[in-house]
Protein backbone atom coordinates (compact mmCIF):
# COMPACT_ATOMS: atom_id res chain seq x y z
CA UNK A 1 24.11 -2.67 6.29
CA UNK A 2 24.23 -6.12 4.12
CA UNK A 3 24.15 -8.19 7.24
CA UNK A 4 21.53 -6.50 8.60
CA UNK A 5 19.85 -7.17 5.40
CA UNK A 6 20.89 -10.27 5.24
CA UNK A 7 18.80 -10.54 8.45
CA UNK A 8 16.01 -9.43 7.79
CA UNK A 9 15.89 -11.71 4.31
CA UNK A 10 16.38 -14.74 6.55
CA UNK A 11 13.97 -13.78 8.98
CA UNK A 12 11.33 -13.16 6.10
CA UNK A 13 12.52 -16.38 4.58
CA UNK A 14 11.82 -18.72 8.13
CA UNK A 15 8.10 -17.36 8.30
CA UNK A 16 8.96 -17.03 11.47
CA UNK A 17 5.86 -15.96 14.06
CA UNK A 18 8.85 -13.59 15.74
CA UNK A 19 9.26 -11.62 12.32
CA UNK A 20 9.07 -8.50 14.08
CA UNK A 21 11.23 -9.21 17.18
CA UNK A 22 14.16 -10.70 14.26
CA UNK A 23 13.65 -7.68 12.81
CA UNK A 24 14.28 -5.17 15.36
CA UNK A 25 17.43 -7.02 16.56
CA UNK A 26 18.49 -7.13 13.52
CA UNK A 27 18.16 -2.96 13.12
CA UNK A 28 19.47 -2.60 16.68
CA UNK A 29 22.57 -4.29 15.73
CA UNK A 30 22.78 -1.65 12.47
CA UNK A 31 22.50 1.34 14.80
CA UNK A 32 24.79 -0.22 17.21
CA UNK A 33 27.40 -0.07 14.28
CA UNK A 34 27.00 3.30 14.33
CA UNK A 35 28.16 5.98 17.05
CA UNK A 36 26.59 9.40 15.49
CA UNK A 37 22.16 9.93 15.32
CA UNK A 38 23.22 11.29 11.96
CA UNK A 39 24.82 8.00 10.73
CA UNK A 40 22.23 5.51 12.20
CA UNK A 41 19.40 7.28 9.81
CA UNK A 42 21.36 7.44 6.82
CA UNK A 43 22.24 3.47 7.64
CA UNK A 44 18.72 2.80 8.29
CA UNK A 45 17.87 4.60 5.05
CA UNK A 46 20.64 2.69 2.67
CA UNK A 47 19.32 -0.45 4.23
CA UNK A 48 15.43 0.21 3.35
CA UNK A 49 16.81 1.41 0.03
CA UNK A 50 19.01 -2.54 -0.20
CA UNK A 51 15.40 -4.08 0.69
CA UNK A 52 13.38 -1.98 -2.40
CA UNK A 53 16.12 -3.42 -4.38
CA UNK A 54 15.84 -7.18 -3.39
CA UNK A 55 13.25 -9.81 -4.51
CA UNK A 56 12.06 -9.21 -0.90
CA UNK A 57 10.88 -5.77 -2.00
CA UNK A 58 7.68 -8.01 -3.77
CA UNK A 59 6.45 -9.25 -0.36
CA UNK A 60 4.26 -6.13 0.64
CA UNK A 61 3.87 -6.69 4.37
CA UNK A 62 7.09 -7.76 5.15
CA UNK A 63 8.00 -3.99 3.23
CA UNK A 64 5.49 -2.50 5.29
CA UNK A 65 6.66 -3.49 8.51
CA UNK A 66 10.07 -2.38 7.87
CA UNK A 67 9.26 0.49 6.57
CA UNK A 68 7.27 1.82 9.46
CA UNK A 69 10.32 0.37 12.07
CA UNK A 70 13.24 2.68 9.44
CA UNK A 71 10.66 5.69 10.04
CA UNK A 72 9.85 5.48 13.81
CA UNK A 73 13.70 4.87 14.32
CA UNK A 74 14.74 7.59 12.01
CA UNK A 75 12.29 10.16 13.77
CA UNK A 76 13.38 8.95 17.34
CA UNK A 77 17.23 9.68 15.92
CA UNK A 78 16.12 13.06 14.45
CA UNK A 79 14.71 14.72 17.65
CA UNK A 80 17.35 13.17 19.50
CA UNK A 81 20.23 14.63 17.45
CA UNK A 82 17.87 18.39 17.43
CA UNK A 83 19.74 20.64 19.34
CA UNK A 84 18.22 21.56 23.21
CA UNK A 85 16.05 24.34 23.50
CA UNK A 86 15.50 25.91 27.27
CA UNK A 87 11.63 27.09 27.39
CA UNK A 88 12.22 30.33 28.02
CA UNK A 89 14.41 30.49 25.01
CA UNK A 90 10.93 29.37 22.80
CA UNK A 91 9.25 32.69 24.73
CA UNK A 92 9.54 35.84 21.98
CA UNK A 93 9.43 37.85 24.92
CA UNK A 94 11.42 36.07 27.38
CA UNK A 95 14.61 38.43 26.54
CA UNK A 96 12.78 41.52 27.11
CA UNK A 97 13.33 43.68 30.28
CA UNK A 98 9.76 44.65 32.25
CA UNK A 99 8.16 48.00 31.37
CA UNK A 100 8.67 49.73 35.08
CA UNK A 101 6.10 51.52 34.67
């Protein structure tokens, strides 16, 4: 999590015109560290929590854009990790027999 931080801090620090590209390598590398959904969004959540906490946390845009890359990542994690539903199983009456009649 600190050298993905560390990252993103240099990246904000070059004014780079590739900000955003840096940026997602840099969080692709932090969910690489991890093996479990579960883990990458608590890592991506510790690191957004590092950034409030650094003096990059005054520079609004740059706390923007990570913000909305943590969130899109976390919710791609979360229905990824959501356990498989079959369709019929989402049917109330799917388990019922048919009325012969």
């Amino acid at each position: 999590m600190r050298r993905c931080l560390r990252k993103v801090e240099q990246a904000a620090a070059a004014a780079d015109p590739a900000l955003a590209e840096r940026i997602r390598e840099a969080l692709d590398e932090l969910e690489a560290a991890y093996l479990r959904p579960s883990e990458r969004i608590v890592a991506l959540e510790a690191l957004l929590h590092g950034f409030e906490h650094s003096h990059l946390a005054e520079n609004a845009w740059l706390g923007r854009l990570l913000r909305v890359a943590i969130d899109r990542r976390q919710g791609d994690l979360a229905r990824s990790a959501a356990p498989r539903v079959a369709p019929q199983a989402l049917r109330p009456t799917a388990s019922l027999q048919a009325n012969p009649l």
